[in-house]
C-alpha atoms as a PDB file:
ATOM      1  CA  UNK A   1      24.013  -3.367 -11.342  1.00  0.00           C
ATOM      2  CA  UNK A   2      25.599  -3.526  -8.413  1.00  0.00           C
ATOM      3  CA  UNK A   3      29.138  -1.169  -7.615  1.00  0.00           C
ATOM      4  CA  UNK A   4      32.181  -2.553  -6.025  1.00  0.00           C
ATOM      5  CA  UNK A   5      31.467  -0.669  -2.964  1.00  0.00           C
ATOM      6  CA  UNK A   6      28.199  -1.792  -2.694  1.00  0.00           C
ATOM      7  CA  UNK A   7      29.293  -5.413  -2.780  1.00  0.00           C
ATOM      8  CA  UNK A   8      31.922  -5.165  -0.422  1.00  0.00           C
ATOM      9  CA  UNK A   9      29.455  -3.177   1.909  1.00  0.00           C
ATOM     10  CA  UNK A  10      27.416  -6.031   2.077  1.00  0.00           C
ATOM     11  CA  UNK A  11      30.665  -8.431   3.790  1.00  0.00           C
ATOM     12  CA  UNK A  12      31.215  -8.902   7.936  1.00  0.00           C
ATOM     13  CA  UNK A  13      33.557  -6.285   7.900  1.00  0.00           C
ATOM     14  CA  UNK A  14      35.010  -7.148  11.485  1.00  0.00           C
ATOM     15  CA  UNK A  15      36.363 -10.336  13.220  1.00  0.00           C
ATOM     16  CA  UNK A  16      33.190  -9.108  16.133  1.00  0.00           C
ATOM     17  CA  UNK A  17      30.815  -9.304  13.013  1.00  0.00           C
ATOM     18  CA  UNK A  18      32.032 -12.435  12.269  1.00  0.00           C
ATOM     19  CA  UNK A  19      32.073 -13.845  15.584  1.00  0.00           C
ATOM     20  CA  UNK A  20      28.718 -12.445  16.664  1.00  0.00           C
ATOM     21  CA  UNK A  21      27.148 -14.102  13.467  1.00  0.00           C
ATOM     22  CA  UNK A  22      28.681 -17.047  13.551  1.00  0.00           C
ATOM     23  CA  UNK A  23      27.091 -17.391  17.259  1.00  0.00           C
ATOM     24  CA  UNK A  24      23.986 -16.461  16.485  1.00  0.00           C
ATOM     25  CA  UNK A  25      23.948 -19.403  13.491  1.00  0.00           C
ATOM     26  CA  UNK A  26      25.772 -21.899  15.512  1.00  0.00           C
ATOM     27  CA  UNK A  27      22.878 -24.389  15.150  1.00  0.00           C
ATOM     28  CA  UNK A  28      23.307 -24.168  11.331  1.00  0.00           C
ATOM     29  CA  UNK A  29      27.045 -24.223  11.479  1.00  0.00           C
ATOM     30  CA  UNK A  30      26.659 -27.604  12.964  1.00  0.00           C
ATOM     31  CA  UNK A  31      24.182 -28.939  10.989  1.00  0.00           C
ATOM     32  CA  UNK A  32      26.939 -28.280   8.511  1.00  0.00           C
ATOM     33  CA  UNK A  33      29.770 -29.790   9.995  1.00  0.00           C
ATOM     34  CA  UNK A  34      27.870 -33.114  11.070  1.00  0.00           C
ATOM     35  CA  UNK A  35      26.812 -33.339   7.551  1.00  0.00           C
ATOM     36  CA  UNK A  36      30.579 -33.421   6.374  1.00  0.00           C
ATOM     37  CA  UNK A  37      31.545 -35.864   9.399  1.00  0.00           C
ATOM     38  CA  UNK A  38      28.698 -37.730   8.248  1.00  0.00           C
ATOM     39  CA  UNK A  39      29.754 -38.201   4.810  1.00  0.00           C
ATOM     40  CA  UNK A  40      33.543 -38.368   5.338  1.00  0.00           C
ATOM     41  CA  UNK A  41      32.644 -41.289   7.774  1.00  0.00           C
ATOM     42  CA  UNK A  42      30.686 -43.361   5.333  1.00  0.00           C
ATOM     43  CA  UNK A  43      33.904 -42.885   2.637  1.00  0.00           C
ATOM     44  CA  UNK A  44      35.402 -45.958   2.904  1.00  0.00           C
ATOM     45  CA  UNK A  45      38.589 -44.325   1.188  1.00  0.00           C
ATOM     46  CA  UNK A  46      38.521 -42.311   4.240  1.00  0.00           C
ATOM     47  CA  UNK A  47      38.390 -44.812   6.834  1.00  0.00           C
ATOM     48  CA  UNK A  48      41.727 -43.763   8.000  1.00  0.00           C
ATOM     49  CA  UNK A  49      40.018 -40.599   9.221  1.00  0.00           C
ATOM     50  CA  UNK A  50      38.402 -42.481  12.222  1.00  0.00           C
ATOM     51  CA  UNK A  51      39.292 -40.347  15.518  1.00  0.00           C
ATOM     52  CA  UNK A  52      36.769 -39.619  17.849  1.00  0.00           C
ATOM     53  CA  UNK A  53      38.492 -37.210  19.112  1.00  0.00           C
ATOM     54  CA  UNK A  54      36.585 -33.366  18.911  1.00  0.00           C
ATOM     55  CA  UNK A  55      40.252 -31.964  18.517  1.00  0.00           C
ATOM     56  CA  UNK A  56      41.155 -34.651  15.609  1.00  0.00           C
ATOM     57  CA  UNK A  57      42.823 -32.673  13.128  1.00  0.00           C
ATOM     58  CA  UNK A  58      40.372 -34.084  10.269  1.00  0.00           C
ATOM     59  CA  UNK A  59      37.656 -32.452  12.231  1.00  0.00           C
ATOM     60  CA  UNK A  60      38.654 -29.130  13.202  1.00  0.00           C
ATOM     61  CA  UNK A  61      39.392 -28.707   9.423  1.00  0.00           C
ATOM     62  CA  UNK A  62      35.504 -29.988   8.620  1.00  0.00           C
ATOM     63  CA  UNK A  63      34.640 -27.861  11.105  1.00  0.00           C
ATOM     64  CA  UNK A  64      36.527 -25.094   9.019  1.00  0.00           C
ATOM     65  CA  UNK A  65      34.978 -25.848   6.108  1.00  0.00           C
ATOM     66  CA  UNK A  66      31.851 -25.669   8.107  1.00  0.00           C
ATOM     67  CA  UNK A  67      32.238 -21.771   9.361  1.00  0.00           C
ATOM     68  CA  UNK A  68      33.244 -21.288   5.040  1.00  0.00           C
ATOM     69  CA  UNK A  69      30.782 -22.825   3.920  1.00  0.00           C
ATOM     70  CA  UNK A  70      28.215 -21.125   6.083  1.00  0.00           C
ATOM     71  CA  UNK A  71      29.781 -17.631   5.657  1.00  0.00           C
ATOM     72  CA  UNK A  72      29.545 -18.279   1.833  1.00  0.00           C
ATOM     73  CA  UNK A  73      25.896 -18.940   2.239  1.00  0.00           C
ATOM     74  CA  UNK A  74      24.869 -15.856   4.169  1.00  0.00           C
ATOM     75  CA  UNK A  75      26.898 -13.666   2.062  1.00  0.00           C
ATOM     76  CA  UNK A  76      24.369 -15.131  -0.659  1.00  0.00           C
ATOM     77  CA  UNK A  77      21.403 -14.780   1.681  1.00  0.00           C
ATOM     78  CA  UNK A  78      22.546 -10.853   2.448  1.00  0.00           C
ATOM     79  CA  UNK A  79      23.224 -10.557  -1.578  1.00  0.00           C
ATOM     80  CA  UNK A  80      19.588 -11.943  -2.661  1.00  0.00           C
ATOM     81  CA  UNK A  81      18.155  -9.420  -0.222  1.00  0.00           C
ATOM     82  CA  UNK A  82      19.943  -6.551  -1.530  1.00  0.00           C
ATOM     83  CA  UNK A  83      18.731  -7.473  -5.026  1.00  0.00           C
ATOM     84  CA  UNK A  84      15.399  -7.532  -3.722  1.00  0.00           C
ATOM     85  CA  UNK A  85      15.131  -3.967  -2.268  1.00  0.00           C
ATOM     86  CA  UNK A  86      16.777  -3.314  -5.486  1.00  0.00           C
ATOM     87  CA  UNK A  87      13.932  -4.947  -7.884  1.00  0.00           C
ATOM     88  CA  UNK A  88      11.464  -2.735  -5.271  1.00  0.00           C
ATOM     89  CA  UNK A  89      12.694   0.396  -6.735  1.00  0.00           C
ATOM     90  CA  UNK A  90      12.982  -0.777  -9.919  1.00  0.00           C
ATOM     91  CA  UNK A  91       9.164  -1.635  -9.801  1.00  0.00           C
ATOM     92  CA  UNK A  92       6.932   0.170 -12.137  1.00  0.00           C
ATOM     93  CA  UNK A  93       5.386   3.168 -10.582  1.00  0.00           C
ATOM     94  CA  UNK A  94       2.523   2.417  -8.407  1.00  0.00           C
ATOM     95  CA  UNK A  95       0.947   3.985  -6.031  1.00  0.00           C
ATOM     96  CA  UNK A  96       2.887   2.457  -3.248  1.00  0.00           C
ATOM     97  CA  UNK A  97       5.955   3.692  -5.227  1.00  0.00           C
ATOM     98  CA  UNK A  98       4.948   7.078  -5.392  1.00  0.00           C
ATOM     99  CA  UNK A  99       4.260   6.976  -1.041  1.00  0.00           C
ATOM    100  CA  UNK A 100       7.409   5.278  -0.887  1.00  0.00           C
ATOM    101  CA  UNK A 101       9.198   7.913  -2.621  1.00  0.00           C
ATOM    102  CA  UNK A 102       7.163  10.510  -0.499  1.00  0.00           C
ATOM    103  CA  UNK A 103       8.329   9.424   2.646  1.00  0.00           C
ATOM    104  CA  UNK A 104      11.838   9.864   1.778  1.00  0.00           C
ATOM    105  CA  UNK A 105      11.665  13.266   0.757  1.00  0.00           C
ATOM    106  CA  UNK A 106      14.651  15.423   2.789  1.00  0.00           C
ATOM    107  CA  UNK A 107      13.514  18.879   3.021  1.00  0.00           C
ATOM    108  CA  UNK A 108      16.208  21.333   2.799  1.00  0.00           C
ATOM    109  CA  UNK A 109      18.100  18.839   0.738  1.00  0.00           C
ATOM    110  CA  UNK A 110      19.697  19.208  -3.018  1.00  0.00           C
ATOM    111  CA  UNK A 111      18.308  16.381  -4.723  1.00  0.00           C
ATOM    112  CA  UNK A 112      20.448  14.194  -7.467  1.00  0.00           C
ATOM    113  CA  UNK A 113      19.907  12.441 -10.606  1.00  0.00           C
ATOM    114  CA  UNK A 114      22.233   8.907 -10.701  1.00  0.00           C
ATOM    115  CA  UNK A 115      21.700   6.769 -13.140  1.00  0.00           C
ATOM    116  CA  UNK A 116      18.683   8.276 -14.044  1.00  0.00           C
ATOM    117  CA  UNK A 117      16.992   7.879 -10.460  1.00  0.00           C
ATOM    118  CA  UNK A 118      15.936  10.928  -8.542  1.00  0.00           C
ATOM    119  CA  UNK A 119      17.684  10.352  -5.227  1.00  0.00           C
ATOM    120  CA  UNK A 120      20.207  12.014  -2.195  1.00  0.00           C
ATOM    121  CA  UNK A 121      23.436  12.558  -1.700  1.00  0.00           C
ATOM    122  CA  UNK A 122      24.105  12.587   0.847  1.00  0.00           C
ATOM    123  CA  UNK A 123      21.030  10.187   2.100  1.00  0.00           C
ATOM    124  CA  UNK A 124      20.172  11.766   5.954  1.00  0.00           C
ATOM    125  CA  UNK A 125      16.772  10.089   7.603  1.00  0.00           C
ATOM    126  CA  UNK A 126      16.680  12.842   9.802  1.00  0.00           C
ATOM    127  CA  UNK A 127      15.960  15.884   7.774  1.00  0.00           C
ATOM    128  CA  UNK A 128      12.668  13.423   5.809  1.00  0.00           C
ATOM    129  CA  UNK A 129       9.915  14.898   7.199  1.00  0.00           C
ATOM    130  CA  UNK A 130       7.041  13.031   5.869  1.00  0.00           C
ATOM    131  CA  UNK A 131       5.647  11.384   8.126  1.00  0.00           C
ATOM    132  CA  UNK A 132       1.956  10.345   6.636  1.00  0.00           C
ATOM    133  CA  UNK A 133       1.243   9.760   2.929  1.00  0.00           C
ATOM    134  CA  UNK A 134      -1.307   8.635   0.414  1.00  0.00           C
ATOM    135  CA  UNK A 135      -1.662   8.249  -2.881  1.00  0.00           C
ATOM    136  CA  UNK A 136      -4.580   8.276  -5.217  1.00  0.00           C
ATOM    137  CA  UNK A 137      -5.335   8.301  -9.214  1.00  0.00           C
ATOM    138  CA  UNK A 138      -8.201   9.499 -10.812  1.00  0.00           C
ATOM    139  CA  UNK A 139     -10.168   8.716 -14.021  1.00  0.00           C
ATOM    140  CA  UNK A 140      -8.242  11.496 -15.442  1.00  0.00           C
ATOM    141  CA  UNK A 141      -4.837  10.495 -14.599  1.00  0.00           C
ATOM    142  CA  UNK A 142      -4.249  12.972 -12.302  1.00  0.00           C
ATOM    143  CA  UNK A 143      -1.883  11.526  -8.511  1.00  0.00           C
ATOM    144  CA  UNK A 144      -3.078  13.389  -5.902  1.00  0.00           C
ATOM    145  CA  UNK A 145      -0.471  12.858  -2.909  1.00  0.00           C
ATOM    146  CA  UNK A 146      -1.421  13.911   0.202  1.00  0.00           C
ATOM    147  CA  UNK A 147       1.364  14.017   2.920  1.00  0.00           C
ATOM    148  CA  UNK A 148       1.609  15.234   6.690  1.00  0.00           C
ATOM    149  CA  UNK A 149       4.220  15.455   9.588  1.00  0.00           C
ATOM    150  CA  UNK A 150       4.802  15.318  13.157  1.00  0.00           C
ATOM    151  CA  UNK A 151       4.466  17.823  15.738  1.00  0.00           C
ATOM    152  CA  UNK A 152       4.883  17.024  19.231  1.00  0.00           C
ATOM    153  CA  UNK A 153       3.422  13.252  18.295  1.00  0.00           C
ATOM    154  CA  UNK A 154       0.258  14.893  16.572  1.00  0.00           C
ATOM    155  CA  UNK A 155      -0.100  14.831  12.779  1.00  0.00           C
ATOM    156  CA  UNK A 156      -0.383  18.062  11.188  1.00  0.00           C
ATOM    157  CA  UNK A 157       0.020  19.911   7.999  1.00  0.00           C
ATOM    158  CA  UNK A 158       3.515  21.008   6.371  1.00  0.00           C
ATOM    159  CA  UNK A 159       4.288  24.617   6.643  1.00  0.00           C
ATOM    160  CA  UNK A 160       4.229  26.732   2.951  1.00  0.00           C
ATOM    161  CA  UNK A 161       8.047  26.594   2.838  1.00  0.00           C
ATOM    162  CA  UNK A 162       7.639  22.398   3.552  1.00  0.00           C
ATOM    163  CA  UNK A 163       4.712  21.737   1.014  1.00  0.00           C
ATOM    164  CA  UNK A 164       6.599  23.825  -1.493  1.00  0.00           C
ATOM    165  CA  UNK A 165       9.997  22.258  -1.328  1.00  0.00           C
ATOM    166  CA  UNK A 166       7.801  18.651  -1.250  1.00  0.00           C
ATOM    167  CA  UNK A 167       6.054  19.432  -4.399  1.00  0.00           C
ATOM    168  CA  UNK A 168       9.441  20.477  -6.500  1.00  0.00           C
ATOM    169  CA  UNK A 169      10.739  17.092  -5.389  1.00  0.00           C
ATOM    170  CA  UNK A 170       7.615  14.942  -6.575  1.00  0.00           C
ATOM    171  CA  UNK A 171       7.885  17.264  -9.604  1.00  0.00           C
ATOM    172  CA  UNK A 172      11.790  16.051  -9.931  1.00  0.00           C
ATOM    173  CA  UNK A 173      10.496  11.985  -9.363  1.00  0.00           C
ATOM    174  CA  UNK A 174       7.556  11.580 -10.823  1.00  0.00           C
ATOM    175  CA  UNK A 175       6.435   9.741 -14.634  1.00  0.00           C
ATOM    176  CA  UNK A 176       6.596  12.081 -17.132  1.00  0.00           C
ATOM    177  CA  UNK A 177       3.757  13.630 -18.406  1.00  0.00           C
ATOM    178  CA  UNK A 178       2.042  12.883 -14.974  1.00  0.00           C
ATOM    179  CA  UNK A 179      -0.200  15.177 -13.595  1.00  0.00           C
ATOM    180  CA  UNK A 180       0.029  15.700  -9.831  1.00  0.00           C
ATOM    181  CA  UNK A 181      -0.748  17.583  -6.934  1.00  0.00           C
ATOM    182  CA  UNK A 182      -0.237  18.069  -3.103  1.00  0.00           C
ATOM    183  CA  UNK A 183      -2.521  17.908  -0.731  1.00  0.00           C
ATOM    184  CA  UNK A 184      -1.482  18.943   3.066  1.00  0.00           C
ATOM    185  CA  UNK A 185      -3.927  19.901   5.407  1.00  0.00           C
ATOM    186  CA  UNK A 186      -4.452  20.276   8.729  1.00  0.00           C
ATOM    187  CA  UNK A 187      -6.878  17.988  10.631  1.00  0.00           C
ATOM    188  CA  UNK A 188     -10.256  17.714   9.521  1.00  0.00           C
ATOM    189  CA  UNK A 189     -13.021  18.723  13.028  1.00  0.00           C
ATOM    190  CA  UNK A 190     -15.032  16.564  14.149  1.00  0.00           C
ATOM    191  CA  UNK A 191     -18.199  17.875  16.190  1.00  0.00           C
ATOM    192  CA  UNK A 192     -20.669  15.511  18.066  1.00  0.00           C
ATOM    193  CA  UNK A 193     -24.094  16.213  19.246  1.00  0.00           C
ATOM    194  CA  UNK A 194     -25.597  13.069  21.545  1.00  0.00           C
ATOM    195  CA  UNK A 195     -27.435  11.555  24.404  1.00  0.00           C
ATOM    196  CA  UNK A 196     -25.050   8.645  25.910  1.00  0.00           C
ATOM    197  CA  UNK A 197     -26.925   6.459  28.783  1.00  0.00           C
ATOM    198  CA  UNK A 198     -24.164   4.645  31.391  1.00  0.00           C
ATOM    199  CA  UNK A 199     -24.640   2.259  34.033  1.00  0.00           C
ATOM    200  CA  UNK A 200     -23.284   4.017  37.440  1.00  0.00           C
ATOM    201  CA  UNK A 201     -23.206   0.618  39.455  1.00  0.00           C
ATOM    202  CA  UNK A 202     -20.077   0.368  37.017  1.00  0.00           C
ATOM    203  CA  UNK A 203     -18.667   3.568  36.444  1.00  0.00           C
ATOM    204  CA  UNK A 204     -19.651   6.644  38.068  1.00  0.00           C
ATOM    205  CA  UNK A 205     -19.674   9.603  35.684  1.00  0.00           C
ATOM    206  CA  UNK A 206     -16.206  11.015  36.900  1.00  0.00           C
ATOM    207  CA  UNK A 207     -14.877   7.317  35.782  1.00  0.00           C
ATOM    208  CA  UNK A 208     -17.141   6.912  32.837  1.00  0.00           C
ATOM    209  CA  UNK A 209     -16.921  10.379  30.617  1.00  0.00           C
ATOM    210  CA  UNK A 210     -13.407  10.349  30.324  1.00  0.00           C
ATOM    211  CA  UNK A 211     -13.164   7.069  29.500  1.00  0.00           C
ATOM    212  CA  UNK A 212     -15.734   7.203  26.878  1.00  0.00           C
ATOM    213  CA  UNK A 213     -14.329  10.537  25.491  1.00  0.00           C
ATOM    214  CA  UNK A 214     -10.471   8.743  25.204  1.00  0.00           C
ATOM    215  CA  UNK A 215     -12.417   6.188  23.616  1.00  0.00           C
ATOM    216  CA  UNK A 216     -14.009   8.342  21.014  1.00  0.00           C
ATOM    217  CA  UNK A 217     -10.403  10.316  20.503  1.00  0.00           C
ATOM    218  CA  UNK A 218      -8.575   6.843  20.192  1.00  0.00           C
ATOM    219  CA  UNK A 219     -11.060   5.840  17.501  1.00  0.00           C
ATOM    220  CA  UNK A 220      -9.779   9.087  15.510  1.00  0.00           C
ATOM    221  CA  UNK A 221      -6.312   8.402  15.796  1.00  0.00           C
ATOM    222  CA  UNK A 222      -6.431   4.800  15.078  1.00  0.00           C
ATOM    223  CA  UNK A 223      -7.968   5.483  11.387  1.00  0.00           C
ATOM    224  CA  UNK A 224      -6.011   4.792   8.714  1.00  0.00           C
ATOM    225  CA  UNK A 225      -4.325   7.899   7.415  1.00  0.00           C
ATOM    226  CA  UNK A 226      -6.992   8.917   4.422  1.00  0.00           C
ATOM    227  CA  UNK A 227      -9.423   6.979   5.698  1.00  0.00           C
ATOM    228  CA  UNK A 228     -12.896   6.954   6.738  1.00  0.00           C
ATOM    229  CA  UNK A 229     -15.100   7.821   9.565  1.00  0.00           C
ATOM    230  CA  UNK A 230     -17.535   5.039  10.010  1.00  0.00           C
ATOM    231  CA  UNK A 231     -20.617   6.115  12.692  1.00  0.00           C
ATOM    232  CA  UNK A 232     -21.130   1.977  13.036  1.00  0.00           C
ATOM    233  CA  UNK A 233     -16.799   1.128  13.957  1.00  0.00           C
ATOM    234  CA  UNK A 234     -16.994   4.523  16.238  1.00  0.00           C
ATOM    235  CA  UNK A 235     -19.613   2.992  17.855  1.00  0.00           C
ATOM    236  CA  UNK A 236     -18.111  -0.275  18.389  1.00  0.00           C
ATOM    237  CA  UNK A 237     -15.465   1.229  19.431  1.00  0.00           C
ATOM    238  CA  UNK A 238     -17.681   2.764  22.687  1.00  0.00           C
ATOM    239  CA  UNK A 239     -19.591   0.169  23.367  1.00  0.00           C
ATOM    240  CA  UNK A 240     -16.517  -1.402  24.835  1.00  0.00           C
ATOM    241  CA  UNK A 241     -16.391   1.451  27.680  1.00  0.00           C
ATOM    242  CA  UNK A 242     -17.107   0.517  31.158  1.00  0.00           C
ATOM    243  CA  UNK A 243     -20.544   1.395  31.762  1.00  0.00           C
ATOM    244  CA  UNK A 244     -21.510   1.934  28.666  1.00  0.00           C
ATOM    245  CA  UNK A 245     -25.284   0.938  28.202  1.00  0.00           C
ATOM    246  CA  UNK A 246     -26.623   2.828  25.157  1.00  0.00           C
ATOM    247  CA  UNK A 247     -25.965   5.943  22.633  1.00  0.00           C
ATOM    248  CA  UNK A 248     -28.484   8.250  20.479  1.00  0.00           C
ATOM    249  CA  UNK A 249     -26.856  10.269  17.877  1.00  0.00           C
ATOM    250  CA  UNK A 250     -28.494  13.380  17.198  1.00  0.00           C
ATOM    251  CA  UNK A 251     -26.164  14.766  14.896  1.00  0.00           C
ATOM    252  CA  UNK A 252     -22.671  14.203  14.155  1.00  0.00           C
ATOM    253  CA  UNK A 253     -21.248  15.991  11.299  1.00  0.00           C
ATOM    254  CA  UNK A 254     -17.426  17.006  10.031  1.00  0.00           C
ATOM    255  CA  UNK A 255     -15.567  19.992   8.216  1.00  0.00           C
ATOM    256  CA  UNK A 256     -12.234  20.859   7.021  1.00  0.00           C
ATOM    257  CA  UNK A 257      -9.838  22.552   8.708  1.00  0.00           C
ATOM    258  CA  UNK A 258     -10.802  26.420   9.669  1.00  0.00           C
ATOM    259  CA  UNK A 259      -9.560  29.325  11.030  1.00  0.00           C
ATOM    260  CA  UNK A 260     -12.857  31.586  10.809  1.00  0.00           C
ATOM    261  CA  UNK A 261     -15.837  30.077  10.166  1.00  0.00           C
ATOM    262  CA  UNK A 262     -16.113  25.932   9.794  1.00  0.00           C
ATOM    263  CA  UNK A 263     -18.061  24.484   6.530  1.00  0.00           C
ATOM    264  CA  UNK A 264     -19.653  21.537   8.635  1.00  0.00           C
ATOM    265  CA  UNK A 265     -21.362  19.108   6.951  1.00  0.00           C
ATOM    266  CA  UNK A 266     -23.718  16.487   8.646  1.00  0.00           C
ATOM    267  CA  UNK A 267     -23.263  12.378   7.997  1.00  0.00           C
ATOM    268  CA  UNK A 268     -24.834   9.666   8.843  1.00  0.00           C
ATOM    269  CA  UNK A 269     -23.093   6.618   7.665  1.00  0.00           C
ATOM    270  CA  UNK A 270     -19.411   7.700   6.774  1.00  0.00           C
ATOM    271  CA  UNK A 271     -17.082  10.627   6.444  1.00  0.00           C
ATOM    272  CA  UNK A 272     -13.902  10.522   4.685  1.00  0.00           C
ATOM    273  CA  UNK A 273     -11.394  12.724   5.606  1.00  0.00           C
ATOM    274  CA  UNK A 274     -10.609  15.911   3.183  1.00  0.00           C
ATOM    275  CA  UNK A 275      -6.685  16.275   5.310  1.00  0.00           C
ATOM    276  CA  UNK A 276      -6.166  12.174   5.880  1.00  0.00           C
ATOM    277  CA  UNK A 277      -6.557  12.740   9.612  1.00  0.00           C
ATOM    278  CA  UNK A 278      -9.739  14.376  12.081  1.00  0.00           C
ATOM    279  CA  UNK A 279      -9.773  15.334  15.384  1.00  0.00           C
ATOM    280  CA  UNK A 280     -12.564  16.302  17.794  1.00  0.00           C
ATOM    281  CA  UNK A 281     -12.991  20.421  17.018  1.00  0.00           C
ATOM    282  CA  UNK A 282     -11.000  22.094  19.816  1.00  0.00           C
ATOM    283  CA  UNK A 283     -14.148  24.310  19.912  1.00  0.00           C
ATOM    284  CA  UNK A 284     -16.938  21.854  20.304  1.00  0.00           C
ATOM    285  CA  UNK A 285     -14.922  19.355  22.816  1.00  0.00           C
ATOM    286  CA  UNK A 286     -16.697  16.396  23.955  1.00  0.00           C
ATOM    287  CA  UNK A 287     -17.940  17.471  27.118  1.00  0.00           C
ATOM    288  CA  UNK A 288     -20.129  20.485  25.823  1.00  0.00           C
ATOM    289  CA  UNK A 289     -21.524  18.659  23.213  1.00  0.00           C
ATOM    290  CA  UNK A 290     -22.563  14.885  24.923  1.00  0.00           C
ATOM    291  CA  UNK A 291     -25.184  14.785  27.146  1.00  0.00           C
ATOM    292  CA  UNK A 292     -24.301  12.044  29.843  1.00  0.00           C
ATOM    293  CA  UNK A 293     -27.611  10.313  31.567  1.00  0.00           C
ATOM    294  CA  UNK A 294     -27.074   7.596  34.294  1.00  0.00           C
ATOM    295  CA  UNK A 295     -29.208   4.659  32.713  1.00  0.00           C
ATOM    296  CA  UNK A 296     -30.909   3.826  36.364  1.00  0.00           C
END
């Protein structure tokens, strides 16, 4: 239920509020008010009230009751939402809960049980790190969450101190009895091995191979995070270079992240990502691995 405070945090606390509302509903307000002129004209007991005047004093009070009656309606409207972000985290626990709940985490942060809901206190959007989640069940039972941040723009994995603090607070909000684990990698590598034929009447190959190469990386980026790297949609999504006339695969193949040695392993249809995310291995980089022939 809702607190005191939290109702009266939901009223116009200032006369600007107020007046920067009201402008922004002015075509409502009047709807309002003409509706009250309208029925106040066809009163017959009221035919006294017959001024035409905008500053009759029968119809700057309608036109009072109009701002009132208004201002009582959006305080409803603003109520209703709150208790619908409320009934959102009073949902059971889905999936979508459980990523919800993810991306809130504040690391660094004490977190505290109120009214029986793991939460913070105070509630800082700048410390929640999280910036990638998702979450997955098994057969089992078992919710695997799997969760990176930002760096510099680029996804990447959360440090030991990061992934450690995350998994005490999913251990703090999760179902009882719930078996879960954390998954935080860093990108998958991606390592491709083919012939790619371009038309130099359109591009020359200083225009062409790094626009087919951003092409390729955009594809990456653009995945869903925990998706799936489909040979066909990465295709597609080349085809739609300048120049472009034809492609021949000879191997493409993917492994997780690796400091030493990489555990590659070759696809041909689809690849789904062991970290959520894949980029092209900083050690086999497009341009040493694609063989560019001018289709003349």
């Amino acid at each position: 239920m809702a607190t005191i405070q939290e109702l009266y945090a939901l009223q116009l606390r200032t006369y600007d509020d107020v007046k920067t509302f009201a402008v922004q509903s002015k075509e409502r307000i009047v709807e309002i008010y003409e509706q009250i002129i309208g029925e106040v004209l066809a009163d017959t007991t009221l035919s006294d009230l017959n001024s035409t005047s905008q500053t009759a004093i029968w119809r700057l009070w309608a036109f009072i009751a109009a701002i009132n009656i208004w201002l009582h309606e959006f305080q409803w409207i603003r109520y209703k939402a709150f208790l619908e972000e409320a009934a959102r985290y009073a949902q059971s626990h889905t999936a979508a809960w459980y990523q919800q709940k993810a991306f809130e985490y504040q690391h660094g942060d004490a977190v505290t049980v109120v009214n029986g809901a793991v939460t913070y206190d105070p509630i800082v959007p700048d410390n929640r790190i999280v910036a990638a989640c998702s979450v997955k069940s098994d057969s089992t039972g078992r919710v695997t969450v799997k969760v990176a941040k930002l760096d510099s723009g680029d996804l990447v994995a959360l440090d030991s101190s990061e992934k450690t603090g995350f998994e005490g607070y999913l251990d703090r909000y999760k179902d009882a009895g719930v078996i879960t684990s954390v998954v935080s990698l860093n990108a998958d590598a991606l390592r491709i091995y083919a012939d790619v034929y371009y038309d130099p009447s359109q591009a020359p190959l200083d225009v062409f191979q790094p626009a087919f190469e951003a092409a390729v990386v955009a594809y990456l980026q653009n995945l869903p995070f925990d998706g799936t790297v489909r040979v066909i949609r990465l295709i597609d999504a080349v085809q739609q270079v300048t120049g472009f006339s034809d492609i021949n695969i000879g191997l493409i193949e993917a492994s997780v992240a690796y400091v030493g040695s990489p555990t590659y392993v070759a696809f041909t249809l689809s690849y789904e990502t062991v970290a959520g995310y894949i980029n092209i291995d900083e050690n086999f980089l497009l341009a040493d691995t694609i063989n560019y022939i001018a289709n003349v």
